[in-house]
C-alpha atoms as a PDB file:
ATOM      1  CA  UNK A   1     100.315 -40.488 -17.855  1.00  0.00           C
ATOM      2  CA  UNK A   2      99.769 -44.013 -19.679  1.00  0.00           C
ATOM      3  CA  UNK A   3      98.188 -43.035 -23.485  1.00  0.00           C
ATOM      4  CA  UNK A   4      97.438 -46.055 -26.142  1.00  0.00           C
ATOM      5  CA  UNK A   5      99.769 -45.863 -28.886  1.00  0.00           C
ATOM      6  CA  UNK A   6      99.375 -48.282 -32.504  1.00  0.00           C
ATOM      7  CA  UNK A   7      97.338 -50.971 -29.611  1.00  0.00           C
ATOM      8  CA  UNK A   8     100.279 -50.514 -27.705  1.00  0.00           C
ATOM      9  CA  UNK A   9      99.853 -49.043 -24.208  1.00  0.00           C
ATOM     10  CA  UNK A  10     102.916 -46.896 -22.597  1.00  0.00           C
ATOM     11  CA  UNK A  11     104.408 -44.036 -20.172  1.00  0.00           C
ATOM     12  CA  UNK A  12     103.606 -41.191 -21.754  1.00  0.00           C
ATOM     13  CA  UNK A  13     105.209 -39.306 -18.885  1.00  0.00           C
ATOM     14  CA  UNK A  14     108.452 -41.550 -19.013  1.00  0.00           C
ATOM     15  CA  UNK A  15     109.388 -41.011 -22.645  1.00  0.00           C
ATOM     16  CA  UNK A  16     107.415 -43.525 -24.143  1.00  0.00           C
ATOM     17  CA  UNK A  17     108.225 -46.413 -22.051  1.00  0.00           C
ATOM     18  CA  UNK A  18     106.172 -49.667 -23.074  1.00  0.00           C
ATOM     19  CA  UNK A  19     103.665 -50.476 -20.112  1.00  0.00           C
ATOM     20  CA  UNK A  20     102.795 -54.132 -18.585  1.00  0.00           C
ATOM     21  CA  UNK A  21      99.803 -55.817 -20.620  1.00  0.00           C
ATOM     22  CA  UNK A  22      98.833 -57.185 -17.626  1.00  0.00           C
ATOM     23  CA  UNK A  23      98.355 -54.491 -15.509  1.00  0.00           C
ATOM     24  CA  UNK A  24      96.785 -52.531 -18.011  1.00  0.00           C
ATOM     25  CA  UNK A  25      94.108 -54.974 -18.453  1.00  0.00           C
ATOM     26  CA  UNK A  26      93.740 -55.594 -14.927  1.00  0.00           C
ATOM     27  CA  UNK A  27      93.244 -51.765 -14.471  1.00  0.00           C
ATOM     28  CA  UNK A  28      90.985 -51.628 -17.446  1.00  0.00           C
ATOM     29  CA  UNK A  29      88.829 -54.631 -15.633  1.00  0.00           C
ATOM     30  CA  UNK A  30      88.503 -52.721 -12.588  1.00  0.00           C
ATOM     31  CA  UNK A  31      87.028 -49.852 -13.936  1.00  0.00           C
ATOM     32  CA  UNK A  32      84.696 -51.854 -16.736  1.00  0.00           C
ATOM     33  CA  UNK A  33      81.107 -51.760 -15.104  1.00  0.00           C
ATOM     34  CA  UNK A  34      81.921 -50.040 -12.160  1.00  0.00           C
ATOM     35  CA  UNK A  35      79.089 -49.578 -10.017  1.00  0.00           C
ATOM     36  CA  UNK A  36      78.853 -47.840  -6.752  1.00  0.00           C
ATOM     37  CA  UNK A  37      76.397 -47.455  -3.416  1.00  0.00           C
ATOM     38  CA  UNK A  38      75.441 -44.053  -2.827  1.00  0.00           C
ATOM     39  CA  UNK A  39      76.803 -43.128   0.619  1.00  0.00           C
ATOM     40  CA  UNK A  40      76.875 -39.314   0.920  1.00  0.00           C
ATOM     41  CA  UNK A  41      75.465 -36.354  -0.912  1.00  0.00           C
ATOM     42  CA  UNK A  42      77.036 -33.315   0.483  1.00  0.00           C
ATOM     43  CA  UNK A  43      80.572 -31.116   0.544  1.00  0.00           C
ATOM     44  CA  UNK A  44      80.037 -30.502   3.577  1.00  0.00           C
ATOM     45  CA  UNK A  45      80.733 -34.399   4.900  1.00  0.00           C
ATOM     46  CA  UNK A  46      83.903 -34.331   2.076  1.00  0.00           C
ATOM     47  CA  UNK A  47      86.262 -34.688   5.094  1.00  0.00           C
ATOM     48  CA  UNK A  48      84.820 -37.565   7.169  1.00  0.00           C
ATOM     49  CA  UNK A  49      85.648 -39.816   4.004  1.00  0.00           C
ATOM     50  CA  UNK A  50      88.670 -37.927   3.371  1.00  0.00           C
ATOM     51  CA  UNK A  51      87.433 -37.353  -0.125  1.00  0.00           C
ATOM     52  CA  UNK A  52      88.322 -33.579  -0.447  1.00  0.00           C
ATOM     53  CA  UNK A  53      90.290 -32.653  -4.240  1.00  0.00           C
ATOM     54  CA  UNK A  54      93.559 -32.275  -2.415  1.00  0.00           C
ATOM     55  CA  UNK A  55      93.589 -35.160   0.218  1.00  0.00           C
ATOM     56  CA  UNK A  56      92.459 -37.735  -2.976  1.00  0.00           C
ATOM     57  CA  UNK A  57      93.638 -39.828  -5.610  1.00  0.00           C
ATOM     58  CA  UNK A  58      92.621 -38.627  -9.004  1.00  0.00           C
ATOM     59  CA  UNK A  59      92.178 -40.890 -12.105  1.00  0.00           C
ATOM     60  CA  UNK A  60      91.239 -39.206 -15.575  1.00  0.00           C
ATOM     61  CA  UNK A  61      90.208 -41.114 -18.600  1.00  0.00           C
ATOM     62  CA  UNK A  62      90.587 -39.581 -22.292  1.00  0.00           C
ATOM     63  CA  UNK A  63      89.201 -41.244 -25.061  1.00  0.00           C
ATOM     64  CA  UNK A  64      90.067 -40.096 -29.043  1.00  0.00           C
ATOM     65  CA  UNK A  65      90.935 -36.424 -29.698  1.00  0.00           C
ATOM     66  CA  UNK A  66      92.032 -36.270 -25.349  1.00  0.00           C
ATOM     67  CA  UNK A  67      88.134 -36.135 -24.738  1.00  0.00           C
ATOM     68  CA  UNK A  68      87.279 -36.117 -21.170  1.00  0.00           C
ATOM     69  CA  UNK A  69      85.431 -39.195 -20.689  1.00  0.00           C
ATOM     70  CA  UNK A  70      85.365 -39.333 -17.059  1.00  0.00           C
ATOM     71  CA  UNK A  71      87.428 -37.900 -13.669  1.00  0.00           C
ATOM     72  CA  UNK A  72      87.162 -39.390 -10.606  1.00  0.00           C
ATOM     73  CA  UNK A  73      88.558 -38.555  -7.388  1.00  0.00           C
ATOM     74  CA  UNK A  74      89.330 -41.769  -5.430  1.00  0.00           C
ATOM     75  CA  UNK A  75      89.558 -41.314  -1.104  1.00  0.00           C
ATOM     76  CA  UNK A  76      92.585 -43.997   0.029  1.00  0.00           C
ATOM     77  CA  UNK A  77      90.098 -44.394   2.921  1.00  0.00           C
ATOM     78  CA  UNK A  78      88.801 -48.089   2.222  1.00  0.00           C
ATOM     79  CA  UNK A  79      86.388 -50.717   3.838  1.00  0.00           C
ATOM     80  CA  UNK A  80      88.481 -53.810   4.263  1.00  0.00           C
ATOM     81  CA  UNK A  81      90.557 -53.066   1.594  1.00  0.00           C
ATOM     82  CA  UNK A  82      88.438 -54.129  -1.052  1.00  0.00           C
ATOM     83  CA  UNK A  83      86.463 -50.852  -1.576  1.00  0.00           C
ATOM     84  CA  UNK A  84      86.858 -47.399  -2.149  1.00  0.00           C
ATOM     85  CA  UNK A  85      84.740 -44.394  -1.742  1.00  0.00           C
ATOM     86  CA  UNK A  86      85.258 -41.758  -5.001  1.00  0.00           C
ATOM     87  CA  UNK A  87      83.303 -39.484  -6.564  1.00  0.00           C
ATOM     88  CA  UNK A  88      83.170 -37.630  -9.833  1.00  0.00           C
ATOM     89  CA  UNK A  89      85.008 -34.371 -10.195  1.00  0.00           C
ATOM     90  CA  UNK A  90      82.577 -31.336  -9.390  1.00  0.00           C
ATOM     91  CA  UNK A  91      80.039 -33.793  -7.571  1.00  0.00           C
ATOM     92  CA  UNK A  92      79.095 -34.149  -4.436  1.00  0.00           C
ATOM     93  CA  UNK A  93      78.004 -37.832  -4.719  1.00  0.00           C
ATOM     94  CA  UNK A  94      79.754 -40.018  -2.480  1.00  0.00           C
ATOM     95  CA  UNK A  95      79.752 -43.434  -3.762  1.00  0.00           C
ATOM     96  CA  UNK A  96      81.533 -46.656  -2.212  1.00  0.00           C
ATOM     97  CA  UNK A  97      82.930 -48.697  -5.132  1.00  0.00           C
ATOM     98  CA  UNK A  98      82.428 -52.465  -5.315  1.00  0.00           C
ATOM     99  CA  UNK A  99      86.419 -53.132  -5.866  1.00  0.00           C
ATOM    100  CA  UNK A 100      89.502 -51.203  -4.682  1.00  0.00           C
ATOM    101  CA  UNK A 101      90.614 -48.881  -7.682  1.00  0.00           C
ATOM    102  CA  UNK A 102      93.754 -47.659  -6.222  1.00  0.00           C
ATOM    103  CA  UNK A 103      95.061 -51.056  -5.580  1.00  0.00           C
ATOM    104  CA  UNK A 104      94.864 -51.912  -9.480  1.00  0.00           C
ATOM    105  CA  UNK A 105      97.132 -48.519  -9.674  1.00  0.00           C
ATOM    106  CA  UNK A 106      99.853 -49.983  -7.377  1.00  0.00           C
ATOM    107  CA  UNK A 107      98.646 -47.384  -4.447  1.00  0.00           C
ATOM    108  CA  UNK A 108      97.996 -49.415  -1.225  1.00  0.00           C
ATOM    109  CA  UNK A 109      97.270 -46.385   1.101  1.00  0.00           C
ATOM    110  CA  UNK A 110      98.184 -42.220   0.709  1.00  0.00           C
ATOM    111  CA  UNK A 111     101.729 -43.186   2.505  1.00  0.00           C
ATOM    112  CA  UNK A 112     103.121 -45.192  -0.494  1.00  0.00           C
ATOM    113  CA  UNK A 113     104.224 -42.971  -3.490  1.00  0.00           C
ATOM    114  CA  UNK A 114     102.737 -43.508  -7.339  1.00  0.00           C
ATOM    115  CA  UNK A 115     105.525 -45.072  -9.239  1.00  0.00           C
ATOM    116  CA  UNK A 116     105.742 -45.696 -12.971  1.00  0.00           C
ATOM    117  CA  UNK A 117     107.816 -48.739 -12.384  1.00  0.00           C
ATOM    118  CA  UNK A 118     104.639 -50.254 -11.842  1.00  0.00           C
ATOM    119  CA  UNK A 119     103.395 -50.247 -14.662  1.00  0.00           C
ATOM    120  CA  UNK A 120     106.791 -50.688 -17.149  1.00  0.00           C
ATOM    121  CA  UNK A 121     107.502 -52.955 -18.774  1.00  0.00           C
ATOM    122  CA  UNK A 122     111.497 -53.146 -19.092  1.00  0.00           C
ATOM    123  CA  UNK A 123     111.427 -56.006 -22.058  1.00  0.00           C
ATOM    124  CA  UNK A 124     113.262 -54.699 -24.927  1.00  0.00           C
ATOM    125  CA  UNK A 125     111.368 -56.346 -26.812  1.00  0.00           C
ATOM    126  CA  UNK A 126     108.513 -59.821 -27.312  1.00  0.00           C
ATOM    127  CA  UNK A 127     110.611 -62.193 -29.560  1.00  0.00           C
ATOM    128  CA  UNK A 128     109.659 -65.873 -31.529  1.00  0.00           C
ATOM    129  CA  UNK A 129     112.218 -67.657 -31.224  1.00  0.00           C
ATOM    130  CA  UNK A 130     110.888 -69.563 -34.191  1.00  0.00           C
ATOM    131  CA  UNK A 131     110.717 -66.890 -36.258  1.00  0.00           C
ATOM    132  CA  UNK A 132     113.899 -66.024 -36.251  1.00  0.00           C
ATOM    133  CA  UNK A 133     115.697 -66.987 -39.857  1.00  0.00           C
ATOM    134  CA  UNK A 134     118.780 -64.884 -40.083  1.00  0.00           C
ATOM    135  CA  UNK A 135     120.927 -63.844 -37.735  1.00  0.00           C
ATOM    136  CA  UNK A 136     123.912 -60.985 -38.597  1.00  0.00           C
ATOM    137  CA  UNK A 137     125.824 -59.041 -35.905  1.00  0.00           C
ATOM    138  CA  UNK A 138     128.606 -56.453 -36.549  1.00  0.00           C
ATOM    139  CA  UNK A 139     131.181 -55.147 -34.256  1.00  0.00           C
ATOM    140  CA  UNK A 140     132.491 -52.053 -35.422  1.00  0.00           C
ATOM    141  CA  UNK A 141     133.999 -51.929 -39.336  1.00  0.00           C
ATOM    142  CA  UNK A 142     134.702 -55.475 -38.919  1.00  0.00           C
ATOM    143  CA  UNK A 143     132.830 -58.028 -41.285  1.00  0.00           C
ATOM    144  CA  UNK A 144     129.916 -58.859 -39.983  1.00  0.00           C
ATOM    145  CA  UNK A 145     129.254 -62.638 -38.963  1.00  0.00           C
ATOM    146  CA  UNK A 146     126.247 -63.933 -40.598  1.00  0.00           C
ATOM    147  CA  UNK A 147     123.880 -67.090 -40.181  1.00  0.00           C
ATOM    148  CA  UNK A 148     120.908 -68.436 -42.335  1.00  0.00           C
ATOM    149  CA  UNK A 149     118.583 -71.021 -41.140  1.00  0.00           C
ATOM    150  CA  UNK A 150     117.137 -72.976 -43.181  1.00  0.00           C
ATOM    151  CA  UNK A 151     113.700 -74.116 -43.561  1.00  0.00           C
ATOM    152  CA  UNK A 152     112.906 -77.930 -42.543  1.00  0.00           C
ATOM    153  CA  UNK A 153     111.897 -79.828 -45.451  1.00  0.00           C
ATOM    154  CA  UNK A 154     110.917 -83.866 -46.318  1.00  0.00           C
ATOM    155  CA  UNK A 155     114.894 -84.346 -46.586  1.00  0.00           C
ATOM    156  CA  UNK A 156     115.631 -82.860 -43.954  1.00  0.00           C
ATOM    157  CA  UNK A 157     112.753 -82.745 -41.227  1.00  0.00           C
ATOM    158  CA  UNK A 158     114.936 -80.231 -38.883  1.00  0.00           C
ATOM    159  CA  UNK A 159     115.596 -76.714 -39.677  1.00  0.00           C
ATOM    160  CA  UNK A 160     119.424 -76.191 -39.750  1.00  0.00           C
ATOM    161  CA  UNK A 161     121.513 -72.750 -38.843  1.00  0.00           C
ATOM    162  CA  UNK A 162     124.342 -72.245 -41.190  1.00  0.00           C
ATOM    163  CA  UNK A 163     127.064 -69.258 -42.112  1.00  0.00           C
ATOM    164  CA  UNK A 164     126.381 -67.285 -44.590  1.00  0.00           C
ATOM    165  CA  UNK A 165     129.038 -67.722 -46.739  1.00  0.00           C
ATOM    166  CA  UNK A 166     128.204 -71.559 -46.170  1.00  0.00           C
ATOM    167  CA  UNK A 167     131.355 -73.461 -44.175  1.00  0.00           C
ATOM    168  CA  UNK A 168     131.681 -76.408 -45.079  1.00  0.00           C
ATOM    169  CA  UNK A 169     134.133 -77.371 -42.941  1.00  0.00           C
ATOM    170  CA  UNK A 170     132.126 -75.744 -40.095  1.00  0.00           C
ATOM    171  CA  UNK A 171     128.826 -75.875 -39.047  1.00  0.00           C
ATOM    172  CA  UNK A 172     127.251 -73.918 -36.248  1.00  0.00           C
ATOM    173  CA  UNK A 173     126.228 -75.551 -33.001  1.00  0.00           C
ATOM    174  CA  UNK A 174     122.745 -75.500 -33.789  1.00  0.00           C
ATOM    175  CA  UNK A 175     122.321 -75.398 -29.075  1.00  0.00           C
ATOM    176  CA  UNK A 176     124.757 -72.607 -28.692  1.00  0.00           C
ATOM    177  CA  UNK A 177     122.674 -70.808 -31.616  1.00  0.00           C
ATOM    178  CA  UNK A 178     119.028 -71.097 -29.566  1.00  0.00           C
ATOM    179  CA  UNK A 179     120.955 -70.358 -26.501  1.00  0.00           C
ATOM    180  CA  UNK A 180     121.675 -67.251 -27.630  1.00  0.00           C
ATOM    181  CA  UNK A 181     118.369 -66.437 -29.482  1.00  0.00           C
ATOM    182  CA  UNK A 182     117.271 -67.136 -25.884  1.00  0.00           C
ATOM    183  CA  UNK A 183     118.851 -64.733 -24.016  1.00  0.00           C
ATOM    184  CA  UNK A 184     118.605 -62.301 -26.779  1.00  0.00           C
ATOM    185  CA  UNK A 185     114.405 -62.351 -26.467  1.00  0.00           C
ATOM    186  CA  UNK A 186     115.339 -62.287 -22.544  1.00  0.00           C
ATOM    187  CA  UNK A 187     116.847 -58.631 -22.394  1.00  0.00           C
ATOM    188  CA  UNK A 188     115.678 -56.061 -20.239  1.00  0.00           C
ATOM    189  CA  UNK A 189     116.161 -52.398 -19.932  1.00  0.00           C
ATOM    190  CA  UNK A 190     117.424 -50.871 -16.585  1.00  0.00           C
ATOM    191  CA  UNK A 191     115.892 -47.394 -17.457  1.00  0.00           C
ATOM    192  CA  UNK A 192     114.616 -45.426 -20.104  1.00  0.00           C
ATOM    193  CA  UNK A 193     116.735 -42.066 -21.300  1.00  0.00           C
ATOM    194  CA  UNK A 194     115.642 -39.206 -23.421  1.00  0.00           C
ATOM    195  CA  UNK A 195     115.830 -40.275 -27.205  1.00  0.00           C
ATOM    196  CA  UNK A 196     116.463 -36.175 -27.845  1.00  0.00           C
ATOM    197  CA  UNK A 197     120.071 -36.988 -26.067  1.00  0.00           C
ATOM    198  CA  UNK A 198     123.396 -37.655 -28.235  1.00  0.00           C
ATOM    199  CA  UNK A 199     125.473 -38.762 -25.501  1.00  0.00           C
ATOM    200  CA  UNK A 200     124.711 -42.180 -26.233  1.00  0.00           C
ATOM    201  CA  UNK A 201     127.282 -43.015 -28.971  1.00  0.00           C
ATOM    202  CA  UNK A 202     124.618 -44.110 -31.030  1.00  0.00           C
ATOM    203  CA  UNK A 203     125.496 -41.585 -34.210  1.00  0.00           C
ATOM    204  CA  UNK A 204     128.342 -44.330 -34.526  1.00  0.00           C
ATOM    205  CA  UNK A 205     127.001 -47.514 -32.736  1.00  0.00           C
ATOM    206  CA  UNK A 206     129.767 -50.006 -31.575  1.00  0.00           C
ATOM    207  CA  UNK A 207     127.804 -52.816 -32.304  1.00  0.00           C
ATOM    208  CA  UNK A 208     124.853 -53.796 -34.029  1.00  0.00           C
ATOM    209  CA  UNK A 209     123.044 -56.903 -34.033  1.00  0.00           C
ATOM    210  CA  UNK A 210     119.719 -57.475 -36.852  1.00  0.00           C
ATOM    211  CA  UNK A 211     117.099 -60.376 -36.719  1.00  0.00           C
ATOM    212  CA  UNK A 212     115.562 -61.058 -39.636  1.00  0.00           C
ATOM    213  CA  UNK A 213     111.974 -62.649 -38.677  1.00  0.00           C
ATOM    214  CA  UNK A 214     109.371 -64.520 -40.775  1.00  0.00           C
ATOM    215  CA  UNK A 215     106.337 -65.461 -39.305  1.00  0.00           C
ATOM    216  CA  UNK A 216     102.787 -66.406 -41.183  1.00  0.00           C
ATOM    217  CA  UNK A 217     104.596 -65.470 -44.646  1.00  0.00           C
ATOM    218  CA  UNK A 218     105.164 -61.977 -43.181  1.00  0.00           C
ATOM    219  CA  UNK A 219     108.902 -60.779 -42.861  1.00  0.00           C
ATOM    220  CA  UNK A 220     109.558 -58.311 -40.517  1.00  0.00           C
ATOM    221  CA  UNK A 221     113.319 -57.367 -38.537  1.00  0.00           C
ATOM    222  CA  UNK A 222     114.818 -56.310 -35.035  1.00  0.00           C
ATOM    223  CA  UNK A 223     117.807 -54.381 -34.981  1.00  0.00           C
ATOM    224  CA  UNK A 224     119.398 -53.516 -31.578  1.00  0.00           C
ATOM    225  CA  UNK A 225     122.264 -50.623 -31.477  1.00  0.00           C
ATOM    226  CA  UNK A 226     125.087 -50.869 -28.940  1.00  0.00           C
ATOM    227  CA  UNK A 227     126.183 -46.983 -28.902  1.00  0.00           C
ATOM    228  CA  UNK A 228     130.160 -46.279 -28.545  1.00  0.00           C
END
């Protein structure tokens, strides 16, 4: 079950999980304008294009409120891969689709399984590097190690990453600093658990690392927990 959440689109049926623009769209494209070539008009014929309820794919779209908009029953029989015959639920109008449906789902032919991992999207999170302006990370009780950047200006064309208390006698390695932010905005999740779980550590995190962000005059903040 993928639902549209704030723009965003995820796995409703795996606990929220944030799904793949790409394949979203490219889903989205393949049913926009769908048209279709009438091929059959009887139940009785359901079985020679394998098109029966319980031998079928079946996609349903919900729009506001979970309004049925549409349900269609997609056969995995296909003309050169590049078609599919479906019809709508409760019809008996056999249409073959000008493009291959199930293939924008991830489902080749009825032998391969439907898997949400192909439509998750394991990045913890989309991250400007540029927008980054504070760094602070905590381990534990311990004092937390803090760093400012500071905005380029005339004087000083480049924007420079210092600690906050200011070192003078030590000033971070402004590569080692956008290495990090790099590999930071690279993350990615192996799996997604249930949030409703406290066996996580997270009551008492061992870590905790926040991003302050500024972007278009807008501030905003990531915070990432490390549980215990």
């Amino acid at each position: 079950i993928l639902s549209k959440r704030d723009g965003q689109w995820v796995l409703e049926s795996r606990l929220g999980l944030k799904a793949k623009k790409e394949v979203m769209d490219n889903l989205l494209s393949n049913l926009k304008n769908l048209k279709g070539e009438l091929r059959a008009d009887s139940k009785s014929v359901f079985g020679d294009f394998q098109i029966q309820d319980n031998q079928s794919a079946h996609l349903i779209l919900s729009g506001v409120g979970n309004k049925l908009l549409t349900h269609l029953v997609i056969s995995f029989k296909s003309l050169n891969g590049k078609q599919n015959f479906v019809r709508v639920f409760d019809s008996n109008k056999i249409m073959l689709a000008d493009r291959n449906i199930l293939s924008a789902i991830g489902l080749l032919d009825k032998t391969v399984n439907l898997d949400g991992n192909y439509f998750a999207d394991y990045g913890i999170f989309s991250l400007d590097l540029n927008s980054v302006n504070k760094i602070e990370f905590r381990a534990g009780k311990n004092r937390p190690l803090v760093l400012i950047k500071a905005a380029a200006s005339d004087k000083n064309p480049a924007s420079v990453w210092n600690f906050e208390p200011v070192n003078k006698k030590s000033l971070p390695d402004l590569a080692k600093v956008n290495e990090y932010l790099q590999n930071v905005a690279g993350f990615y999740a192996q799996d997604i658990l249930d949030p409703a779980l406290k066996s996580y550590g997270l009551e008492f995190p061992a870590k905790v690392l926040k991003l302050s962000l500024l972007k278009d005059n807008q501030p905003g903040q990531i915070q990432i927990e490390v549980g215990s």
